[in-house]
PDB file of N, CA and C in Angstrom:
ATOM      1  N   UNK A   1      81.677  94.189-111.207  1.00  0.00           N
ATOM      2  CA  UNK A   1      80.355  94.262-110.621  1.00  0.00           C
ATOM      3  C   UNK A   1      79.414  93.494-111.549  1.00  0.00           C
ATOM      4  N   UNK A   2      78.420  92.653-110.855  1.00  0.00           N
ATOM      5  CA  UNK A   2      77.638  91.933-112.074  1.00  0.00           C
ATOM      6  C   UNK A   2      76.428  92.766-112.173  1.00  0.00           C
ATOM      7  N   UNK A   3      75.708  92.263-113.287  1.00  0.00           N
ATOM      8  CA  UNK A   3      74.270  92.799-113.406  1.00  0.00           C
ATOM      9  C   UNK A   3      72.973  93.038-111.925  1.00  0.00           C
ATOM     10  N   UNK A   4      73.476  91.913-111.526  1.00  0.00           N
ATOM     11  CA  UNK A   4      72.335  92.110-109.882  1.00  0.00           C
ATOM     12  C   UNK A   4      72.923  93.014-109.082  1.00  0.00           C
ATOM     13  N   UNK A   5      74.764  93.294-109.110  1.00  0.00           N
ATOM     14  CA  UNK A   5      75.043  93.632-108.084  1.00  0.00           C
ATOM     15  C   UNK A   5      74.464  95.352-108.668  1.00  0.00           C
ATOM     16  N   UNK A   6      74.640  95.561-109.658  1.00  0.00           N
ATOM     17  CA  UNK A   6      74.347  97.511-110.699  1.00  0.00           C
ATOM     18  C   UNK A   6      73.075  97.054-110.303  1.00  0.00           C
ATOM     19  N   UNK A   7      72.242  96.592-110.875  1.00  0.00           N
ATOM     20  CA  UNK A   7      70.703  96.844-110.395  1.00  0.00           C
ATOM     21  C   UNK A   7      70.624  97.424-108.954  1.00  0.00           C
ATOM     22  N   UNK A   8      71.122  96.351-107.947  1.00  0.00           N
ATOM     23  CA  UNK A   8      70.772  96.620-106.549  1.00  0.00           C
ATOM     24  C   UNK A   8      71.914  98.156-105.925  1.00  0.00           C
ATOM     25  N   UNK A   9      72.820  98.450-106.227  1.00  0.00           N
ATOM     26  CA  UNK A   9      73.192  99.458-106.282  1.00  0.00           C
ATOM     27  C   UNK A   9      72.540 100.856-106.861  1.00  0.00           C
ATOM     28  N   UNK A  10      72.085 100.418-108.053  1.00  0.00           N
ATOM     29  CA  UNK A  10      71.297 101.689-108.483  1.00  0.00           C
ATOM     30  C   UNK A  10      70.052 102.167-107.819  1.00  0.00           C
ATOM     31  N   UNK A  11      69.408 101.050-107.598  1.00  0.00           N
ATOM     32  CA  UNK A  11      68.185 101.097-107.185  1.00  0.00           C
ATOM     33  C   UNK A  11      68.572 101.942-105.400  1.00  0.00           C
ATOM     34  N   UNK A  12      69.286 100.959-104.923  1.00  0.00           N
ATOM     35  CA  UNK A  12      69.829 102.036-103.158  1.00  0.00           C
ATOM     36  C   UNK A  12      70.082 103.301-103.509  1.00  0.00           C
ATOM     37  N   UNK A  13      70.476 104.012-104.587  1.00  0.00           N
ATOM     38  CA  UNK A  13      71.061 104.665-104.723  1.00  0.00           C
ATOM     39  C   UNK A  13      69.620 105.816-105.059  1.00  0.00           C
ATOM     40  N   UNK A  14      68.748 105.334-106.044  1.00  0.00           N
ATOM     41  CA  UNK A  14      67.913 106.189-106.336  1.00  0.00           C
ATOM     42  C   UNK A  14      66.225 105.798-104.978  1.00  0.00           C
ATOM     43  N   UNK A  15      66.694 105.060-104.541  1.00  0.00           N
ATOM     44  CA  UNK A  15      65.654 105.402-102.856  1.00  0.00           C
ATOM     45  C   UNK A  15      66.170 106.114-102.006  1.00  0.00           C
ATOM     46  N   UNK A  16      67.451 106.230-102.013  1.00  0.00           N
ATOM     47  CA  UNK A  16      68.393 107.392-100.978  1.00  0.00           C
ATOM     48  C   UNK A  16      67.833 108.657-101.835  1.00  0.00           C
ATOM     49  N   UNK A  17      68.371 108.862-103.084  1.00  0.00           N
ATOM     50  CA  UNK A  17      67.562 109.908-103.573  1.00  0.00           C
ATOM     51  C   UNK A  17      66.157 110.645-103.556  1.00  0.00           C
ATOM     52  N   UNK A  18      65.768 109.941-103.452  1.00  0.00           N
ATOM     53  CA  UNK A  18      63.962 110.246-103.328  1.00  0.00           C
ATOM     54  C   UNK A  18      64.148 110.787-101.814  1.00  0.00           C
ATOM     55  N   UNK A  19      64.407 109.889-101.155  1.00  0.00           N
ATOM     56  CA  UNK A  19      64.304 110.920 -99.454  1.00  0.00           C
ATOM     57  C   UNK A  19      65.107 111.832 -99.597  1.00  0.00           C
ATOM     58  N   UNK A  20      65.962 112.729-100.235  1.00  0.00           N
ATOM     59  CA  UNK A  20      67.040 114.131-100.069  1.00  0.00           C
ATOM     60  C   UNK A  20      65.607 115.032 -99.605  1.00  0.00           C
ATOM     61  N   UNK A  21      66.385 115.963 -98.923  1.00  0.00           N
ATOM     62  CA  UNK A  21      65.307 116.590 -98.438  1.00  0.00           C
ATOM     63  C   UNK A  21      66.021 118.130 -99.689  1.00  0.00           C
ATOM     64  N   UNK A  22      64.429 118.611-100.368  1.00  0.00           N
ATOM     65  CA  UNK A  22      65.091 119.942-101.688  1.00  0.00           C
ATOM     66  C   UNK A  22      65.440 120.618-101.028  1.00  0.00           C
ATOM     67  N   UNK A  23      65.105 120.981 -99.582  1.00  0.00           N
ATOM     68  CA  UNK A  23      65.836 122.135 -99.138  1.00  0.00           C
ATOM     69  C   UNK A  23      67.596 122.317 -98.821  1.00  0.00           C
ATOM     70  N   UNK A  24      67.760 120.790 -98.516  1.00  0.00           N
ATOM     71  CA  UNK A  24      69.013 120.505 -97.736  1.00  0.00           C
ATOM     72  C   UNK A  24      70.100 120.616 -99.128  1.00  0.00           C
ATOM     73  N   UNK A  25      69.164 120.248-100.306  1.00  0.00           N
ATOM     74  CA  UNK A  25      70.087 120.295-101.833  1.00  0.00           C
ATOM     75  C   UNK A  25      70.403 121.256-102.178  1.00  0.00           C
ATOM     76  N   UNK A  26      68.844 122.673-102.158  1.00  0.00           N
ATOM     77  CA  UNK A  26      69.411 123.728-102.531  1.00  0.00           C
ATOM     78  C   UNK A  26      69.938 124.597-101.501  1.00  0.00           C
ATOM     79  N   UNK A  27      70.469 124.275-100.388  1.00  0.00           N
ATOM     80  CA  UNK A  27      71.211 125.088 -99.673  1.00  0.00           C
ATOM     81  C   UNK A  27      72.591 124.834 -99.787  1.00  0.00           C
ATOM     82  N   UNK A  28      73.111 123.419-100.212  1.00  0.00           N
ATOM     83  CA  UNK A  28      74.839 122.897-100.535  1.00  0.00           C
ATOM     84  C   UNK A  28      74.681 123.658-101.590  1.00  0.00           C
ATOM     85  N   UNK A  29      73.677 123.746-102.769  1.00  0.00           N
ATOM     86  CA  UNK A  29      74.001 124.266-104.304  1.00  0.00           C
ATOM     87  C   UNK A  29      74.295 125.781-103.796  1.00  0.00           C
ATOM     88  N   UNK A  30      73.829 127.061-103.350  1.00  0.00           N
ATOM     89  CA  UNK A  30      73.828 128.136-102.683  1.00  0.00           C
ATOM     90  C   UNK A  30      75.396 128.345-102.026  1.00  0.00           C
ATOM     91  N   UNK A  31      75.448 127.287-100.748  1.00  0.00           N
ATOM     92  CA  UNK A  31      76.920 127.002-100.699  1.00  0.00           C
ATOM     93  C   UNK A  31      78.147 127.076-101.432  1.00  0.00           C
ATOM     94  N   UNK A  32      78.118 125.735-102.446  1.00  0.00           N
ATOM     95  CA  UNK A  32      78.753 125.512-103.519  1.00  0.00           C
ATOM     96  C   UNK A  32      78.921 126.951-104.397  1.00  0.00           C
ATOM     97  N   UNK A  33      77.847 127.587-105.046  1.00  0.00           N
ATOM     98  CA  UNK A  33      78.580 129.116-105.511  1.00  0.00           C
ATOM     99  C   UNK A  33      79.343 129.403-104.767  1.00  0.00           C
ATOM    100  N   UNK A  34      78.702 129.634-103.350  1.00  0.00           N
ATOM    101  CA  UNK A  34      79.749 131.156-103.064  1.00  0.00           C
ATOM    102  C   UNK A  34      81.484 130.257-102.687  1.00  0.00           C
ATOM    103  N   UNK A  35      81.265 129.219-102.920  1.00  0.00           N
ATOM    104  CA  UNK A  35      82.949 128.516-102.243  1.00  0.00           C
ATOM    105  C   UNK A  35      83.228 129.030-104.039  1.00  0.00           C
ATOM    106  N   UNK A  36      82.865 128.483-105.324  1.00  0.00           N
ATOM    107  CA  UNK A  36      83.425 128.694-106.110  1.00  0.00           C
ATOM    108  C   UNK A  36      83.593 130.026-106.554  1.00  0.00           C
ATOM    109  N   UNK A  37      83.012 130.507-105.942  1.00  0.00           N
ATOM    110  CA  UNK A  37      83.179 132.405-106.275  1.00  0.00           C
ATOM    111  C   UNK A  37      84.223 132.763-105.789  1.00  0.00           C
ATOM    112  N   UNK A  38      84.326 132.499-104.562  1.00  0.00           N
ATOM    113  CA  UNK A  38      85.771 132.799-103.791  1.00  0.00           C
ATOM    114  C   UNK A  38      87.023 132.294-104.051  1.00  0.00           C
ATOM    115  N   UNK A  39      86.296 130.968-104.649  1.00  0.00           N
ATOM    116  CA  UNK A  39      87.963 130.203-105.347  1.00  0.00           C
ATOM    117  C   UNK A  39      88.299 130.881-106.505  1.00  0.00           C
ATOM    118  N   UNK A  40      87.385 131.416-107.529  1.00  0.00           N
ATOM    119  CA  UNK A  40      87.713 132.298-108.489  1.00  0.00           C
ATOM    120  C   UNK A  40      88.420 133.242-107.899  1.00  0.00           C
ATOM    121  N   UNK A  41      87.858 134.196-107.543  1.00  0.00           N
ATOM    122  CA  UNK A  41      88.686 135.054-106.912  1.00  0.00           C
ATOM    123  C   UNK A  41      90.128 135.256-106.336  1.00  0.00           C
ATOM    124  N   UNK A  42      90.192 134.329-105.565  1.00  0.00           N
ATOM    125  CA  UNK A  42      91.712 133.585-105.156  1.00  0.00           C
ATOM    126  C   UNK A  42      92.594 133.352-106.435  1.00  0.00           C
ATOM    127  N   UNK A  43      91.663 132.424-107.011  1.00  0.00           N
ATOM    128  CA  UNK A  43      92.462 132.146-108.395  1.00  0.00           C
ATOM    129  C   UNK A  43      92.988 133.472-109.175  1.00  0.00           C
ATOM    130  N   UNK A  44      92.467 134.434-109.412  1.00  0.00           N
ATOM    131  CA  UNK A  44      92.772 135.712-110.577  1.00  0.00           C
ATOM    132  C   UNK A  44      93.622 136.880-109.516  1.00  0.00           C
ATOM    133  N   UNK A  45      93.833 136.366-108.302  1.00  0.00           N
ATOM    134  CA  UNK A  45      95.216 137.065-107.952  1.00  0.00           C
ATOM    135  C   UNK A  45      96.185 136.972-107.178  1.00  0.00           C
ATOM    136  N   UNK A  46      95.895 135.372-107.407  1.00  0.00           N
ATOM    137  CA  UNK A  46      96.687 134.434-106.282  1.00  0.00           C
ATOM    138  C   UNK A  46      97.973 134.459-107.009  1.00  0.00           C
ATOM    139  N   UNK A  47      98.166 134.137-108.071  1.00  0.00           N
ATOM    140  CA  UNK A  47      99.805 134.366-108.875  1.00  0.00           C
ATOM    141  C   UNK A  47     100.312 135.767-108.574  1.00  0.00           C
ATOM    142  N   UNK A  48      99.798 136.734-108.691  1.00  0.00           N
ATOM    143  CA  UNK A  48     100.336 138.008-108.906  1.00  0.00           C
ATOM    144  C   UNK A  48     101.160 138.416-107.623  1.00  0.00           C
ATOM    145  N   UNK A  49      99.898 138.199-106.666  1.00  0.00           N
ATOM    146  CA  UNK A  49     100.437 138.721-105.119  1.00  0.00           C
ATOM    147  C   UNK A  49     101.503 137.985-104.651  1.00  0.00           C
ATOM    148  N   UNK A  50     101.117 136.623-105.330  1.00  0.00           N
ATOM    149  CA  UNK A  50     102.688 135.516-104.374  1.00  0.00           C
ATOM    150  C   UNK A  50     104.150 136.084-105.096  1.00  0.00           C
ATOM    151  N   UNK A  51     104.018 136.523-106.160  1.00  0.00           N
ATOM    152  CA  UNK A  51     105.219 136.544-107.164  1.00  0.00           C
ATOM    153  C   UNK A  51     105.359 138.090-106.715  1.00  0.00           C
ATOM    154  N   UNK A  52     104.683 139.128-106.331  1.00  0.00           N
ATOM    155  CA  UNK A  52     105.014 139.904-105.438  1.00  0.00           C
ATOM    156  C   UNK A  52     105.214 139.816-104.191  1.00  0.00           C
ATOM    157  N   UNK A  53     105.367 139.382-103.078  1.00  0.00           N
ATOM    158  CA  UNK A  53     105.634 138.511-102.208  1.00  0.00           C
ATOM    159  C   UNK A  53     107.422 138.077-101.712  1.00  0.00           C
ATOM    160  N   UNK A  54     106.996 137.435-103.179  1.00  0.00           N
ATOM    161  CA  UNK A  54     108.740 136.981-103.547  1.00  0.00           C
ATOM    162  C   UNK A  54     109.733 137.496-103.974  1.00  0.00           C
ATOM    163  N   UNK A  55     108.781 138.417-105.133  1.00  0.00           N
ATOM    164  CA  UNK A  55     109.955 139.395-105.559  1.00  0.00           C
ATOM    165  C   UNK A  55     110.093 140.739-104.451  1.00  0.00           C
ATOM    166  N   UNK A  56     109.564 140.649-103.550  1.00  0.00           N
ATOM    167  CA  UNK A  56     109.619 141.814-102.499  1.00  0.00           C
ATOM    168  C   UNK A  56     110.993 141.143-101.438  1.00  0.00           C
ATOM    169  N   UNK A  57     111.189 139.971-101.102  1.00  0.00           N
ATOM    170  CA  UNK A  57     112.533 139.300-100.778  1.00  0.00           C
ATOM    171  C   UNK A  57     113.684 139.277-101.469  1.00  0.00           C
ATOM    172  N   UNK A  58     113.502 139.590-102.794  1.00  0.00           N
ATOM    173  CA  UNK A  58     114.886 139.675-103.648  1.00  0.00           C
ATOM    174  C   UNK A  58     115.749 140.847-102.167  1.00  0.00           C
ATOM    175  N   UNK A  59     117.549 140.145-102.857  1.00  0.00           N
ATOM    176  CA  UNK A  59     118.263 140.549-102.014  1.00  0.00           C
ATOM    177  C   UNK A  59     118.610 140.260-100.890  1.00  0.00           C
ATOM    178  N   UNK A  60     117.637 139.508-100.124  1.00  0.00           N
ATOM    179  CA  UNK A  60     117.637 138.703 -99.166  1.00  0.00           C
ATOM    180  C   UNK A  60     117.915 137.127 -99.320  1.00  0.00           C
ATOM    181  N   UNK A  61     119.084 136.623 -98.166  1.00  0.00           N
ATOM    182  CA  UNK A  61     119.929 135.679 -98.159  1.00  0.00           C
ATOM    183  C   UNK A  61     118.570 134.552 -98.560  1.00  0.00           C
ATOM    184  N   UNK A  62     119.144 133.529 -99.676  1.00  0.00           N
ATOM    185  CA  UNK A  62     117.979 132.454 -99.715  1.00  0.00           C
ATOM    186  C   UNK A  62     116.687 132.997-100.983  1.00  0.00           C
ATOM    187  N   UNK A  63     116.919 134.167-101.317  1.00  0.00           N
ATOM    188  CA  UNK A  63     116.317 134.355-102.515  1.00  0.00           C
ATOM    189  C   UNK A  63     115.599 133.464-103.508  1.00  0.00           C
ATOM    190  N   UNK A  64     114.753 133.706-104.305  1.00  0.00           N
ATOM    191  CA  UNK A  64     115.061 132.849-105.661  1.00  0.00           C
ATOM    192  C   UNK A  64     115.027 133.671-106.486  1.00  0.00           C
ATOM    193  N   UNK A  65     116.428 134.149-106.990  1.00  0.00           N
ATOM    194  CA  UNK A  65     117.207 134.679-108.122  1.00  0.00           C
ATOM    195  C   UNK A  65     115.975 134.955-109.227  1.00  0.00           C
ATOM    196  N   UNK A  66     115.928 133.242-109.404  1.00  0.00           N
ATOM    197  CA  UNK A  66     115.393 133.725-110.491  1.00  0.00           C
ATOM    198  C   UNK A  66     113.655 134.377-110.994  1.00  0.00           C
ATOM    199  N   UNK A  67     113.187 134.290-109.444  1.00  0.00           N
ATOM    200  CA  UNK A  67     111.875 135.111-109.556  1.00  0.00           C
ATOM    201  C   UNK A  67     112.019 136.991-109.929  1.00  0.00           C
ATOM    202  N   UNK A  68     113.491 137.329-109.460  1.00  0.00           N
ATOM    203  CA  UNK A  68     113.934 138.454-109.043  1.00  0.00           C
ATOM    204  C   UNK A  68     114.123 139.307-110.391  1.00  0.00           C
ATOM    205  N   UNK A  69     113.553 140.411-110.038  1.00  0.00           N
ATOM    206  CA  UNK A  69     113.971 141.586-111.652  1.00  0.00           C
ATOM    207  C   UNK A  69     115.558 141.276-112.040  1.00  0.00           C
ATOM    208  N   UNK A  70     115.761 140.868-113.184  1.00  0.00           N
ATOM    209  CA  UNK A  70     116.886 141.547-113.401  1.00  0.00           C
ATOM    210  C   UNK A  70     117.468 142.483-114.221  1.00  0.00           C
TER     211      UNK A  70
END
């Protein structure tokens, strides 16, 4: 990219900015928590339950052994 082409890019970039409308920003930011809240969430017991899950199939044809108590 040359120097005119970053100038003229930046510059589109910060007149698109100026028109965001604050409301429309802070309602994705509002958004954005609660998706990452929920992905937390998912995250801190998404291992546990699947690996219970799996180990609740032990014994059954097609297993994986080695998830299984032994």
């Amino acid at each position: 990219m040359t120097t005119d082409e970053l100038k003229s890019a930046t510059a589109g970039l910060k007149a698109k900015g100026a028109r965001n409308d604050p409301g429309i920003a802070e309602a994705a930011r509002k958004e954005s928590e609660t998706t990452n809240a929920a992905m937390e969430k998912t995250a801190a017991t998404h291992a546990k339950k699947t690996l219970s899950e799996i180990q609740d199939r032990c014994g059954e044809t097609g297993a994986d052994a080695t998830k299984c108590p032994q």
